[in-house]
C-alpha atoms as a PDB file:
ATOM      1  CA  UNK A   1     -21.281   4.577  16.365  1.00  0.00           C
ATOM      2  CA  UNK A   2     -19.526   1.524  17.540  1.00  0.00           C
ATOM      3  CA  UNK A   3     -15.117   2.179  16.916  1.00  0.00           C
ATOM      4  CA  UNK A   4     -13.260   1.194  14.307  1.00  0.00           C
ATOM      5  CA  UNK A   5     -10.683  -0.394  15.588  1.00  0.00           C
ATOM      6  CA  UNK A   6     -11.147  -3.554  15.177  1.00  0.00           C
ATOM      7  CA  UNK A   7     -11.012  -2.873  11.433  1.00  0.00           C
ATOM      8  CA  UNK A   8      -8.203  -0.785  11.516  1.00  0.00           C
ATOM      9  CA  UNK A   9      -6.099  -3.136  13.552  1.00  0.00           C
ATOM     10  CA  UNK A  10      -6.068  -5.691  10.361  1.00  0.00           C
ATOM     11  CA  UNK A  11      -3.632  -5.954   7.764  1.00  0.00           C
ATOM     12  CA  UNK A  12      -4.665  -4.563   4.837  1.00  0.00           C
ATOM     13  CA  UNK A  13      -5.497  -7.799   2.815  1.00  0.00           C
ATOM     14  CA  UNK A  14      -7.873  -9.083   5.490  1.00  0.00           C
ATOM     15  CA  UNK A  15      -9.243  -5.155   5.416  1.00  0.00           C
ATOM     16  CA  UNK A  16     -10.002  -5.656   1.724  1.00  0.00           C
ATOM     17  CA  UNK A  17     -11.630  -8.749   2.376  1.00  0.00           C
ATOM     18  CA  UNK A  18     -14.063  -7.630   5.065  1.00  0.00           C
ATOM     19  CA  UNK A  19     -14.810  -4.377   3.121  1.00  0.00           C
ATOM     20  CA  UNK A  20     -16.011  -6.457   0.018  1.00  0.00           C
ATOM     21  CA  UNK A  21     -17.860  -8.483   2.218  1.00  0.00           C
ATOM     22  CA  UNK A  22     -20.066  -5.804   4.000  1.00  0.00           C
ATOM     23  CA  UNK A  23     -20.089  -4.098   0.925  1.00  0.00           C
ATOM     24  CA  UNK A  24     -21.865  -6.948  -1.571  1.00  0.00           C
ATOM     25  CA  UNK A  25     -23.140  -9.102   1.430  1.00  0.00           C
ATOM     26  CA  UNK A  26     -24.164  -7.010   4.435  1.00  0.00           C
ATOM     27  CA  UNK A  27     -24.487  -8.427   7.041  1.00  0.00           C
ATOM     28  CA  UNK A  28     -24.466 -11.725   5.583  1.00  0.00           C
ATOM     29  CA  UNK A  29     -21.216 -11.375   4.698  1.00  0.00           C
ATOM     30  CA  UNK A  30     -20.271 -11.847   8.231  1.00  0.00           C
ATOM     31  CA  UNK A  31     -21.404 -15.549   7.956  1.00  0.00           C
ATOM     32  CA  UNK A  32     -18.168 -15.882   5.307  1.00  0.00           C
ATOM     33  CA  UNK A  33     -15.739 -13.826   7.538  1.00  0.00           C
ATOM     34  CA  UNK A  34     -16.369 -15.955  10.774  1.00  0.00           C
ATOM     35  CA  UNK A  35     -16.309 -19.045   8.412  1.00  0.00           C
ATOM     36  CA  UNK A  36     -12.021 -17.956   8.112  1.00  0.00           C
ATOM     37  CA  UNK A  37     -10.349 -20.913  10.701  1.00  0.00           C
ATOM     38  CA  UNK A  38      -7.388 -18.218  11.107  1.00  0.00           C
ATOM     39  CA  UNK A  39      -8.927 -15.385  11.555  1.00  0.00           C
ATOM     40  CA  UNK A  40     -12.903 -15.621  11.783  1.00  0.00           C
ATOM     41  CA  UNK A  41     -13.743 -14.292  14.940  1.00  0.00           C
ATOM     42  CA  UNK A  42     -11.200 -11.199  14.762  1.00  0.00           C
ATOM     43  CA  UNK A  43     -12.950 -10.470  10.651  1.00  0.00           C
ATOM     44  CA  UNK A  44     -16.176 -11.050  11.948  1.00  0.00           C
ATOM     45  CA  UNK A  45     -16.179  -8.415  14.567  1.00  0.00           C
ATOM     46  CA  UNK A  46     -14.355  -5.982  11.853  1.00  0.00           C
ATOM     47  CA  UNK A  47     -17.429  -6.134   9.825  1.00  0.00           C
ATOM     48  CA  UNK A  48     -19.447  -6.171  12.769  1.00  0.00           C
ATOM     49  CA  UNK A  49     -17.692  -2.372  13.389  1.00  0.00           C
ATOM     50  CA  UNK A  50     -18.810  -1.686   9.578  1.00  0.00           C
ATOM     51  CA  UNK A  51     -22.075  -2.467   9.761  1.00  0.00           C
ATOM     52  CA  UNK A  52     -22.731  -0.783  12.962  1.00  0.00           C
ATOM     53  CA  UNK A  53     -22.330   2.788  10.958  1.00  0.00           C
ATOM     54  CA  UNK A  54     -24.703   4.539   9.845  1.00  0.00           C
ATOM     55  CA  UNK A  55     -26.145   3.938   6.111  1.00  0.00           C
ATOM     56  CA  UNK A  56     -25.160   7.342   4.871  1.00  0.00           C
ATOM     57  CA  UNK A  57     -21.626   7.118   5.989  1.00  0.00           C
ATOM     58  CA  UNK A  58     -21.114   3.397   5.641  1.00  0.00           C
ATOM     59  CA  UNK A  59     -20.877   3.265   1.723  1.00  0.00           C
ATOM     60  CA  UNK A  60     -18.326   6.112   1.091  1.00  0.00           C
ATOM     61  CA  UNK A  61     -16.135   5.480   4.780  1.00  0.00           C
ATOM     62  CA  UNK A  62     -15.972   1.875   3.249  1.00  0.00           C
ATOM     63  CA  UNK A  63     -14.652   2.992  -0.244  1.00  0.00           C
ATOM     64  CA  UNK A  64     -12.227   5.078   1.061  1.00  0.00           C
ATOM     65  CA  UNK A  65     -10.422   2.774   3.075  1.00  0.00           C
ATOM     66  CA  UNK A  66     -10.653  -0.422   0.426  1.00  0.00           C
ATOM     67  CA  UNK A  67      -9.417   2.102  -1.874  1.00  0.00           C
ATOM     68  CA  UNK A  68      -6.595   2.842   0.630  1.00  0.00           C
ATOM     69  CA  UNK A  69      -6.225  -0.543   1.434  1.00  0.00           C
ATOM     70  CA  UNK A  70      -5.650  -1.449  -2.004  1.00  0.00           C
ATOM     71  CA  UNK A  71      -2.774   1.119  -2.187  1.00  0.00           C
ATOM     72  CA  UNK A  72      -1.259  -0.388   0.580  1.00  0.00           C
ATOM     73  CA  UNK A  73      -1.246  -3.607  -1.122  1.00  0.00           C
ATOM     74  CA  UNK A  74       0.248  -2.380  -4.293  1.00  0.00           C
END
């Protein structure tokens, strides 16, 4: 399992928005994060770290920390 650091190192907006991204797109979704002109390459390899776990953890590890995003946000 690759780490997750490169996810956890983002601020919790740009966490939101690669979450949603590997959640609805996959790995296509990494296509939109690179496309960022700020932050592309750092998103990118966030959802890279996402998509590198396996299926059965991926879904609810992902909802757990969008949800806790989100309360970081609010």
């Amino acid at each position: 399992m690759k780490s997750l650091q490169a996810f956890e190192r983002l601020d919790a907006t740009s966490r939101i928005r690669v979450a949603i991204a590997v959640l609805i797109d996959g790995k296509d979704g990494l296509d939109v994060l690179e496309s960022d002109v700020f932050k592309g390459e750092e998103l990118k390899k966030a959802g890279e770290a996402l998509l590198a776990l396996e299926l059965d953890v991926r879904f609810p590890l992902i909802g757990t920390m969008l949800r806790l995003a989100f309360e970081e946000v609010s």
